[in-house]
N, C-alpha and C. Protein backbone atom coordinates (compact mmCIF):
# COMPACT_ATOMS: atom_id res chain seq x y z
N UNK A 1 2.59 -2.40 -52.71
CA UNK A 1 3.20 -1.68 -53.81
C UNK A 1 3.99 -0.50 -53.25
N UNK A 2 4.93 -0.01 -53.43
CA UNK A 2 6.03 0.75 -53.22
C UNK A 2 5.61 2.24 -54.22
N UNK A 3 6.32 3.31 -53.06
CA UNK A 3 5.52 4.74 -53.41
C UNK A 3 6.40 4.68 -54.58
N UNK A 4 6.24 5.42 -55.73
CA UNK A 4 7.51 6.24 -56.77
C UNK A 4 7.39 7.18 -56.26
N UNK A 5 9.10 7.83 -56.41
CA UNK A 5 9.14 9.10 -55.88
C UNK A 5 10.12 9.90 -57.06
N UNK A 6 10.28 11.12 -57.11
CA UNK A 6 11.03 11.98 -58.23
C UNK A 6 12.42 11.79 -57.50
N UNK A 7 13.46 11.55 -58.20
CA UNK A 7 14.68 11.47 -58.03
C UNK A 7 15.73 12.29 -58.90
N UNK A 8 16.49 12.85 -58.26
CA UNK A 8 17.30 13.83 -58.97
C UNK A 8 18.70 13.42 -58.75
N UNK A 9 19.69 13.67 -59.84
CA UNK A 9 20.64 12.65 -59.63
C UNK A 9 22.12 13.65 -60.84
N UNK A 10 22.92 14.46 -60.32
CA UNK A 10 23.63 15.34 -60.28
C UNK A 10 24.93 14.43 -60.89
N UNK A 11 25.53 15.04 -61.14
CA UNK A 11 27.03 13.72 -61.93
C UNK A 11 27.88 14.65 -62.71
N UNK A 12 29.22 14.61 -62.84
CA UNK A 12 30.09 14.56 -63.95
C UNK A 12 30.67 13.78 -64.94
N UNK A 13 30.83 14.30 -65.67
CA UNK A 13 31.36 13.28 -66.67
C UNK A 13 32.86 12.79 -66.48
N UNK A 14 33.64 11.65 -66.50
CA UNK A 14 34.81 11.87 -66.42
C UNK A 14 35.95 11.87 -67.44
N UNK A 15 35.28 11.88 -68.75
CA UNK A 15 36.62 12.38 -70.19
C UNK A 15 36.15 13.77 -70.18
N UNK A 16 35.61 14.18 -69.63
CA UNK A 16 35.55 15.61 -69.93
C UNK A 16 35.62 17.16 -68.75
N UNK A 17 36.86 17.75 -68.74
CA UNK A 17 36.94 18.33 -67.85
C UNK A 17 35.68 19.09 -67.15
N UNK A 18 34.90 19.97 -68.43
CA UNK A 18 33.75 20.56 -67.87
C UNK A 18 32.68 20.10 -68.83
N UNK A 19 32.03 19.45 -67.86
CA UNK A 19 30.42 18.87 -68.43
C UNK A 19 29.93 17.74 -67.11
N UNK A 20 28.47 18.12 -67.17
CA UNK A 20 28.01 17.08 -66.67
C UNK A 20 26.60 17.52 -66.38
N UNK A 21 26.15 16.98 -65.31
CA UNK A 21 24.49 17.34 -65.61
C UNK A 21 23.30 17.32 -64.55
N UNK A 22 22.23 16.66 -64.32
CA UNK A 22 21.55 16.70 -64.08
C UNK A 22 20.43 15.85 -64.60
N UNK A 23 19.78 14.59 -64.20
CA UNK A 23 19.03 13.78 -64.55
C UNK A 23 17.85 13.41 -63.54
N UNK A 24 16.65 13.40 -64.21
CA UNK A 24 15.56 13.08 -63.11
C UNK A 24 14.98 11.78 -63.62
N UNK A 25 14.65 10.95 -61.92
CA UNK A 25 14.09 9.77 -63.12
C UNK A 25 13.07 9.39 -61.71
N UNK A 26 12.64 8.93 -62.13
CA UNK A 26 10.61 8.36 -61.54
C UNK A 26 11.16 6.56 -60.72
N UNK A 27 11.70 6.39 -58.95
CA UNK A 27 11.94 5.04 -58.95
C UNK A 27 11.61 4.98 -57.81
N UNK A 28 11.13 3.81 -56.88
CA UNK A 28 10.79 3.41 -55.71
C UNK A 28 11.73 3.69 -54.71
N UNK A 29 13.41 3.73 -54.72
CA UNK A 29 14.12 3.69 -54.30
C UNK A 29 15.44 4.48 -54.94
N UNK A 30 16.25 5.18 -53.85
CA UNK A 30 17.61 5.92 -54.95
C UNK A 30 18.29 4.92 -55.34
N UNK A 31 18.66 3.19 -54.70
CA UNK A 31 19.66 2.37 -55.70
C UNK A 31 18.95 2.44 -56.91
N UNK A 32 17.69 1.87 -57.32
CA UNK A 32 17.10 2.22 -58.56
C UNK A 32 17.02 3.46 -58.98
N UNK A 33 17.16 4.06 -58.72
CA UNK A 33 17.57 5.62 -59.63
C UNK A 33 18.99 5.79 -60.14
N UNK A 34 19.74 5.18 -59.10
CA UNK A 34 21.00 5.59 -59.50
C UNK A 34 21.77 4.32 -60.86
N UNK A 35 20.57 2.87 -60.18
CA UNK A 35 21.11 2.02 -61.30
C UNK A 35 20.56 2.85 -62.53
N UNK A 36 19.63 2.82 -62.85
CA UNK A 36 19.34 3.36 -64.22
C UNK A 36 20.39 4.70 -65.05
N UNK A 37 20.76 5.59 -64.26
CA UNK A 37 22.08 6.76 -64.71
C UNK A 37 23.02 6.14 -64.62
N UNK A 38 23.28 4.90 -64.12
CA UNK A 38 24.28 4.20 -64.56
C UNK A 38 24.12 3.53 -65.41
N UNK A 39 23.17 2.68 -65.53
CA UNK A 39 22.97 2.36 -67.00
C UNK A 39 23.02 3.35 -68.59
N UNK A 40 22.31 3.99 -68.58
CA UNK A 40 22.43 5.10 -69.44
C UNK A 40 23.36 5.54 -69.87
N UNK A 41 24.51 5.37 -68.59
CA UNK A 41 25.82 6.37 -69.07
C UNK A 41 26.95 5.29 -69.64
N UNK A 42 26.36 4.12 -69.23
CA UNK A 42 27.21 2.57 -69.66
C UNK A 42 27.16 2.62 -71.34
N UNK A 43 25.60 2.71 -71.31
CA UNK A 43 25.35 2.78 -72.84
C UNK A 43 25.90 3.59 -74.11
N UNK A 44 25.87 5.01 -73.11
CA UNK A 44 26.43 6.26 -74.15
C UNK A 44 27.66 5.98 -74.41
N UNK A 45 28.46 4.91 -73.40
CA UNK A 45 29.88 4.86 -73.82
C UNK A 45 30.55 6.27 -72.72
N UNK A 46 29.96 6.55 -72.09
CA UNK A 46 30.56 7.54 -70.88
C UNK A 46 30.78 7.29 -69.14
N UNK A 47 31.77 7.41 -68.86
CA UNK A 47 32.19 7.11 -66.97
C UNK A 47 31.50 8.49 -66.92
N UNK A 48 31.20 8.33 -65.45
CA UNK A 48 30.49 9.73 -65.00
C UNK A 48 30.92 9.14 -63.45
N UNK A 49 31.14 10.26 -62.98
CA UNK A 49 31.38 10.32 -61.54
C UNK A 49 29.73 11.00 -60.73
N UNK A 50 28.89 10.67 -59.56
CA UNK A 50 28.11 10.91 -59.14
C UNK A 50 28.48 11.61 -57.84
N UNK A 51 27.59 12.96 -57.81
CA UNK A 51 28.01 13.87 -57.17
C UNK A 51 26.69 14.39 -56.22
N UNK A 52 25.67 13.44 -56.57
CA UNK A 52 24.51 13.49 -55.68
C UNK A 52 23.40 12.74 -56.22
N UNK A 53 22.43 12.22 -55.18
CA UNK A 53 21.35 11.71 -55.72
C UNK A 53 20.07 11.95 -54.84
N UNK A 54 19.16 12.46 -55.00
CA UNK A 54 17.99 13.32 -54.23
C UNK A 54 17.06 12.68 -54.48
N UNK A 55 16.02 13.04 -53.06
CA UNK A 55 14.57 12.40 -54.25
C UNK A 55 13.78 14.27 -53.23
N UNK A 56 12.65 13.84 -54.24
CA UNK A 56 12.12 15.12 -54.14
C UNK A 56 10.85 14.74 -52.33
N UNK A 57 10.59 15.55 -51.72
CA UNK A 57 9.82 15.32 -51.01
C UNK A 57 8.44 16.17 -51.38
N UNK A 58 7.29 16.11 -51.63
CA UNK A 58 6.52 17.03 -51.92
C UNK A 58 5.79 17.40 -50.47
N UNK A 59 6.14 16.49 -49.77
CA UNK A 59 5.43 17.04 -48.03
C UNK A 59 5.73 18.68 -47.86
N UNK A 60 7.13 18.54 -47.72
CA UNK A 60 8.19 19.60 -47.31
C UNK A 60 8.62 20.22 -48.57
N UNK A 61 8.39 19.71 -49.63
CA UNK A 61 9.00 21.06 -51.20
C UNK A 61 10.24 20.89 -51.11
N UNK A 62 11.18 20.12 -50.64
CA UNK A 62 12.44 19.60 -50.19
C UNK A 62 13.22 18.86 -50.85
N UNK A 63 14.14 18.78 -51.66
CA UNK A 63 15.50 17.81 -51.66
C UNK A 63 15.98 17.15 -50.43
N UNK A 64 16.14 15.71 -50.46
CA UNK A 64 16.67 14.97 -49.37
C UNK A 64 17.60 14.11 -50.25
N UNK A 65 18.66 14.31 -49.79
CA UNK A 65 20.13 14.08 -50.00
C UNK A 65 20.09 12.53 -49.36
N UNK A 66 20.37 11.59 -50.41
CA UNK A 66 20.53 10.20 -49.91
C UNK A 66 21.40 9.18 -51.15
N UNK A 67 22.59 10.13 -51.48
CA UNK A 67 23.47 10.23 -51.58
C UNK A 67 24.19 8.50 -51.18
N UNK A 68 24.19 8.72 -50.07
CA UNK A 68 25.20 7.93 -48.90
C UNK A 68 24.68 6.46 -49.06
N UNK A 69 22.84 6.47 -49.49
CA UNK A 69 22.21 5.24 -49.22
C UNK A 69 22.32 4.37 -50.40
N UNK A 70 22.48 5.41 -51.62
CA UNK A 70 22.87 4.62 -53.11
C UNK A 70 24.32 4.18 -53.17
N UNK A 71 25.29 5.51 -53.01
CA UNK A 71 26.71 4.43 -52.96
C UNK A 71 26.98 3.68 -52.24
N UNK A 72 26.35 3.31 -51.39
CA UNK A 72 26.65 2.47 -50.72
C UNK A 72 26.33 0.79 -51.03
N UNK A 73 25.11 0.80 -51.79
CA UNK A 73 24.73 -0.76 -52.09
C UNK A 73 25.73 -1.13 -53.51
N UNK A 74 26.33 0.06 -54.04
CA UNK A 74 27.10 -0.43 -55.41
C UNK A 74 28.45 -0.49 -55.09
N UNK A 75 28.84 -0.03 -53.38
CA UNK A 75 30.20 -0.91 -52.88
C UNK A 75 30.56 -1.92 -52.92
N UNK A 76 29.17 -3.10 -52.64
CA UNK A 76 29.08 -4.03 -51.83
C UNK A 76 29.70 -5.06 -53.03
């Protein structure tokens, strides 16, 4: 079974010059974190541009930036 970890996941909106946000969501992995804020934002009827995606470390009290490891599987 695969750890869950807290994921934090930073974004703009893109019809709207200033807005955007901040979303936390509970997933084994950041592609699954990031699919789900993409889903969500599919639904609302909103593009959002992603501007980070974190998961929390509680070892270290730390943000780790893995960013690079989510856009990357929704290139492919």
């Amino acid at each position: 079974m695969d750890r869950i970890w807290e994921y934090r996941i930073n974004y703009t909106r893109e019809q709207v010059e200033v807005g955007g946000g901040t979303h936390y969501y509970n997933a084994s992995n950041a592609v699954e974190a990031l699919e789900a804020q993409l889903y969500i934002s599919k639904k609302d009827g909103e593009g959002v541009n992603i501007v980070s995606v974190e998961r929390y470390c509680p070892y270290s009290d730390k943000w780790i930036d893995e960013t690079k490891l989510a856009t990357a599987s929704q290139q492919e």
